[in-house]
Protein backbone atom coordinates (compact mmCIF):
# COMPACT_ATOMS: atom_id res chain seq x y z
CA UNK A 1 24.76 -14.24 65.01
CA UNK A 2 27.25 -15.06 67.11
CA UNK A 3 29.10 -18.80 66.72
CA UNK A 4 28.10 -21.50 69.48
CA UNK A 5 31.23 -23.29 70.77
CA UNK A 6 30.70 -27.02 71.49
CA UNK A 7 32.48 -28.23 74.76
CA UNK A 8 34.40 -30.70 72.82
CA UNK A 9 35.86 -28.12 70.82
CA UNK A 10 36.84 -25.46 73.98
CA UNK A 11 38.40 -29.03 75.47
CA UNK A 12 40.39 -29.26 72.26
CA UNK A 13 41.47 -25.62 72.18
CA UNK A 14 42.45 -25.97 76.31
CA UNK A 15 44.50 -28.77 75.73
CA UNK A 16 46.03 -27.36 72.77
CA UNK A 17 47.00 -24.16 74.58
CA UNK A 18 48.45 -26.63 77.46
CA UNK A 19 50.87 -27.85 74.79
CA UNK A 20 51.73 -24.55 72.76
CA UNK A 21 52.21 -21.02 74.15
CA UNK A 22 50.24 -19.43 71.73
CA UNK A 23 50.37 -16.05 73.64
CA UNK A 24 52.95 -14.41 71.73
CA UNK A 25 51.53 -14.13 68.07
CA UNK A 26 49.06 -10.96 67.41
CA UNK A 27 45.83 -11.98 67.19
CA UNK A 28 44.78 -12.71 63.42
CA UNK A 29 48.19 -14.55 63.27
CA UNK A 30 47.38 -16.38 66.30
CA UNK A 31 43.78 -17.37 65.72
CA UNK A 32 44.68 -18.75 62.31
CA UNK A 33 47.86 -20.73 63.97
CA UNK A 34 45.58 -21.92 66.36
CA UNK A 35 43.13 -23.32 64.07
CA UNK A 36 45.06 -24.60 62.00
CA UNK A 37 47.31 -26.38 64.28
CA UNK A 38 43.60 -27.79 65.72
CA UNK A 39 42.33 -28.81 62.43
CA UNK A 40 45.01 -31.33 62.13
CA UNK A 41 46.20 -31.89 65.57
CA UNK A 42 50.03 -31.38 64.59
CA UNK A 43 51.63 -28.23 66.52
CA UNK A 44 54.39 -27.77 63.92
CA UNK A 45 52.16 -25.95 62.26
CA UNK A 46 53.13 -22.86 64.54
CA UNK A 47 56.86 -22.62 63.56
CA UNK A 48 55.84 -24.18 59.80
CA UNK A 49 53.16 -21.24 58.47
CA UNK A 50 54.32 -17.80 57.33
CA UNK A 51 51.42 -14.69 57.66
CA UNK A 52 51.60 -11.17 58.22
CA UNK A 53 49.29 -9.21 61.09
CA UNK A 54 48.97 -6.37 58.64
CA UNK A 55 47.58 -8.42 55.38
CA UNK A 56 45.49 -10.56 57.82
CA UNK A 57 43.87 -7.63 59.51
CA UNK A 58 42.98 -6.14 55.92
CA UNK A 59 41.90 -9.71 54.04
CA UNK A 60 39.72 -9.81 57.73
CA UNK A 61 38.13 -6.56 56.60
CA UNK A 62 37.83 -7.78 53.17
CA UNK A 63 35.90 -10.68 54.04
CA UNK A 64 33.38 -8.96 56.29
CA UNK A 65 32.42 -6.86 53.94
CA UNK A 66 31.22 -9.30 51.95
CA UNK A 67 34.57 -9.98 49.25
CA UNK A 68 33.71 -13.66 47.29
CA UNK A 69 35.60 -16.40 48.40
CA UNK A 70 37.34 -18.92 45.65
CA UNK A 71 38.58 -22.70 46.82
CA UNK A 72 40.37 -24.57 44.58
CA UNK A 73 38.29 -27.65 45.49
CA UNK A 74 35.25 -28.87 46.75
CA UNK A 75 36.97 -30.03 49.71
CA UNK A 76 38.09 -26.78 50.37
CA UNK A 77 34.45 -25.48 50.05
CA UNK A 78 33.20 -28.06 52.54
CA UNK A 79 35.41 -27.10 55.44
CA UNK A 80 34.34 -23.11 55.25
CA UNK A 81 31.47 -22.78 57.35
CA UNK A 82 29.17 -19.89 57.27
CA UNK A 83 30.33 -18.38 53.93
CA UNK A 84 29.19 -19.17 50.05
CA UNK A 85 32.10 -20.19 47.97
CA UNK A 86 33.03 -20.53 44.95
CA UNK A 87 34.90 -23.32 43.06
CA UNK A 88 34.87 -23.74 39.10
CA UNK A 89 36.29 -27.01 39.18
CA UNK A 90 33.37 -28.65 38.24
CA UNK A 91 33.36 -27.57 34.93
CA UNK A 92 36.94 -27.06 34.71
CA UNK A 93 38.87 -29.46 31.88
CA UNK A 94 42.59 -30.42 31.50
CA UNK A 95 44.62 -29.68 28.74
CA UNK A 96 48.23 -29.59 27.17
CA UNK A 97 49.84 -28.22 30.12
CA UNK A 98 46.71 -27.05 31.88
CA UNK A 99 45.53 -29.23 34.89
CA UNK A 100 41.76 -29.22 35.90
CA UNK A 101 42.69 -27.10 39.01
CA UNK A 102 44.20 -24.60 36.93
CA UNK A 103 41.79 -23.95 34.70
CA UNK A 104 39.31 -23.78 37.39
CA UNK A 105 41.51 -20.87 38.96
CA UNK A 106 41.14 -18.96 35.25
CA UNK A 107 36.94 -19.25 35.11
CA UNK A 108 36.45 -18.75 38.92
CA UNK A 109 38.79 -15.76 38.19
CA UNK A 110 36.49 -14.44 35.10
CA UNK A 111 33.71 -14.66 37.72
CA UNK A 112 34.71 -12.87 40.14
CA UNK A 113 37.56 -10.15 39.44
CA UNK A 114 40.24 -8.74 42.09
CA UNK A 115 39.97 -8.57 45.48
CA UNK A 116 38.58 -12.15 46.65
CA UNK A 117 39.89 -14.13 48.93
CA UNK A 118 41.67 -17.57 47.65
CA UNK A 119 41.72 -20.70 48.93
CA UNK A 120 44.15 -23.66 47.81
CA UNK A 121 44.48 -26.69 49.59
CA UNK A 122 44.80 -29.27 47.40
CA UNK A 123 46.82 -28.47 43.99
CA UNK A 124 49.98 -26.88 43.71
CA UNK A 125 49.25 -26.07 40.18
CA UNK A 126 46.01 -24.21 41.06
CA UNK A 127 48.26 -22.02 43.11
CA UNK A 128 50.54 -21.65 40.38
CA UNK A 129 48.22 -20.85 38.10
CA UNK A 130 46.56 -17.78 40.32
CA UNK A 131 50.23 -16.46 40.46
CA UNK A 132 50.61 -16.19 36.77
CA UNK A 133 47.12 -14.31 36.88
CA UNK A 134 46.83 -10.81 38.04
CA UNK A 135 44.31 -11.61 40.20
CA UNK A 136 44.95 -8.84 42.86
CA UNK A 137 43.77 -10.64 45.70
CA UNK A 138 42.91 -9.39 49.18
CA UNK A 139 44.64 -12.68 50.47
CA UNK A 140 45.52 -16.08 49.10
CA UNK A 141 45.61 -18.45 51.70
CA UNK A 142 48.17 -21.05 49.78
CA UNK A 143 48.34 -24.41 51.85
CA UNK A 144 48.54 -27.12 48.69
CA UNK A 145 49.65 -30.46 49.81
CA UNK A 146 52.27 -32.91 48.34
CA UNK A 147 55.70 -33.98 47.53
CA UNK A 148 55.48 -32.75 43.74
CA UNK A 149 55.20 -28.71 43.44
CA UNK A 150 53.70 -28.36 46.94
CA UNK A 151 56.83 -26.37 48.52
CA UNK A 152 57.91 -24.67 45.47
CA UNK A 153 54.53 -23.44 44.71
CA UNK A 154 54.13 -21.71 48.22
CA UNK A 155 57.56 -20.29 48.05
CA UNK A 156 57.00 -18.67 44.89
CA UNK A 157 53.65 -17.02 46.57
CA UNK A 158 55.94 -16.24 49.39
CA UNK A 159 58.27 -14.36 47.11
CA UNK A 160 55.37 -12.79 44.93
CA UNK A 161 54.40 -10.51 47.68
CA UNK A 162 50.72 -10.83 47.36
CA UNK A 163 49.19 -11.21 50.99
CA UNK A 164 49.14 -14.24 51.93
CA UNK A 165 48.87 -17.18 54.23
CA UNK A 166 51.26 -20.15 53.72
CA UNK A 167 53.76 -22.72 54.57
CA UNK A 168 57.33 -23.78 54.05
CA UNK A 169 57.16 -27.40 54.19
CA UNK A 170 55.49 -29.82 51.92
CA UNK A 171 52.16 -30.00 54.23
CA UNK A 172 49.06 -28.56 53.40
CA UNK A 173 45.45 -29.86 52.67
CA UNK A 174 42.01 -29.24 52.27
CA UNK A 175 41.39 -28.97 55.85
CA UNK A 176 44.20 -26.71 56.85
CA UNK A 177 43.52 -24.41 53.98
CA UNK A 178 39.81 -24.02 55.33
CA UNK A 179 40.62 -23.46 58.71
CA UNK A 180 42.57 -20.80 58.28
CA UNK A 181 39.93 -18.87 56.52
CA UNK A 182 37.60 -19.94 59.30
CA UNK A 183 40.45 -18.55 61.97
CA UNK A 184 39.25 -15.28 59.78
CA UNK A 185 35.69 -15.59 59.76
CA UNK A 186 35.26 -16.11 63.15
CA UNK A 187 37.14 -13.69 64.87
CA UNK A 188 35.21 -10.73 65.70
CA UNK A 189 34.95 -7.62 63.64
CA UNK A 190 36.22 -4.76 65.86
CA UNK A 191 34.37 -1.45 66.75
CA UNK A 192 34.89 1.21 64.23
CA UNK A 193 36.78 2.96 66.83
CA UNK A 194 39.06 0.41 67.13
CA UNK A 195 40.11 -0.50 63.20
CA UNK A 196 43.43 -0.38 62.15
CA UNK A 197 43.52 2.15 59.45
C-alpha cells in the first residue's frame, strides 16, 4: 500500500528543499537527512548526522523483510508509523548502576536476538548499554538527547563500527530517532534487478 502524502507535508518538504540543497547525498542518506531535518525543522541536522549509503541500503533490506524493530522508549514507538515495535521499558527496573533504559535494552534483546533494527532517542545509557551487548544489529539508529552522556554515547557507537545512524552533537530525541527509521520505511523497495548486492 503505497503512503498518501498530505499537501501540508509536500509544502513542508518544498520549502525545505528551497533552503537546503539536498541533491548531493545518495538516496537512503538523503531521505533520512531530509526527514530528519523536517521532523524538527532545524537544517543543521544535514552537516550534524553521520550514516553510511552502504549500511543504510542493507538495514533498508533488513527492515523489509520483516527484521523486529526495538525503541528505547515509548516515544520512540509512537513516532514509527506503519511498523510493530518493540520496547521493554515497561517492565524494565533500575538498579545499582543499571538505569530503566538499560535494562530494557537487555530483555528487548532476550526477545528478539541479532539482526533488529534499534532505535534510541531518548537515553544515552540505553545506547550504551546495546554497545556492551553483542547484539549484532542490522542498524542502530543512535540519536539520544542531552547534555549528560548524549555525545559520548554516539561517539562510542561511531567508533564501534556497528552500522549505524547518528550524530556528533548533543541533539537527538524521540522524534528525530523515529524519523529516521521512517526515512527507511518509506522509501521504496527497489526491483530485484536493481538491488545492490
Amino acid at each position: 500500500m503505497n503512503r498518501v502524502v498530505h499537501p501540508i507535508e509536500q509544502e513542508s518538504y518544498r520549502r525545505l528543499r528551497a533552503r537546503l540543497d539536498t541533491s548531493h547525498f545518495p538516496p537512503l542518506t538523503r531521505a533520512v537527512v531530509e526527514r530528519v531535518v523536517h521532523s524538527a525543522a532545524d537544517l543543521e541536522y544535514a552537516s550534524d548526522l553521520v550514516m553510511d549509503e552502504g549500511e543504510l541500503v542493507a538495514a533498508h533490506a533488513a527492515l523489509h523483510a520483516g527484521a523486529p524493530v526495538v525503541t528505547d522508549v515509548e516515544m520512540v514507538a509512537a513516532g514509527i508509523t506503519r511498523r510493530e515495535t518493540v520496547c521493554r521499558l515497561g517492565e524494565a527496573k533500575s538498579g545499582p548502576g543499571l538505569t530503566r533504559s538499560a535494562h530494557a535494552v537487555r530483555l528487548a534483546y532476550e526477545e528478539v536476538g541479532p539482526g533488529a533494527l534499534w532505535v534510541i532517542g531518548c537515553a544515552p545509557t540505553a545506547l550504551e548499554e546495546l554497545l556492551a551487548l553483542d547484539v549484532s544489529p542490522a542498524l542502530v539508529v543512535g540519536l539520544p538527547v542531552g547534555f549528560v552522556g548524549a555525545a559520548e554515547s554516539k561517539a562510542a557507537l561511531r567508533e564501534s563500527g556497528l552500522p549505524a545512524v547518528s550524530n556528533v552533537s548533543e541533539k537527538g530525541g524521540s522524534a528525530v530517532a523515529a524519523a529516521a527509521l521512517n526515512a527507511l520505511l518509506y522509501h521504496p523497495v527497489p526491483p530485484a534487478s536493481e538491488e545492490i548486492l
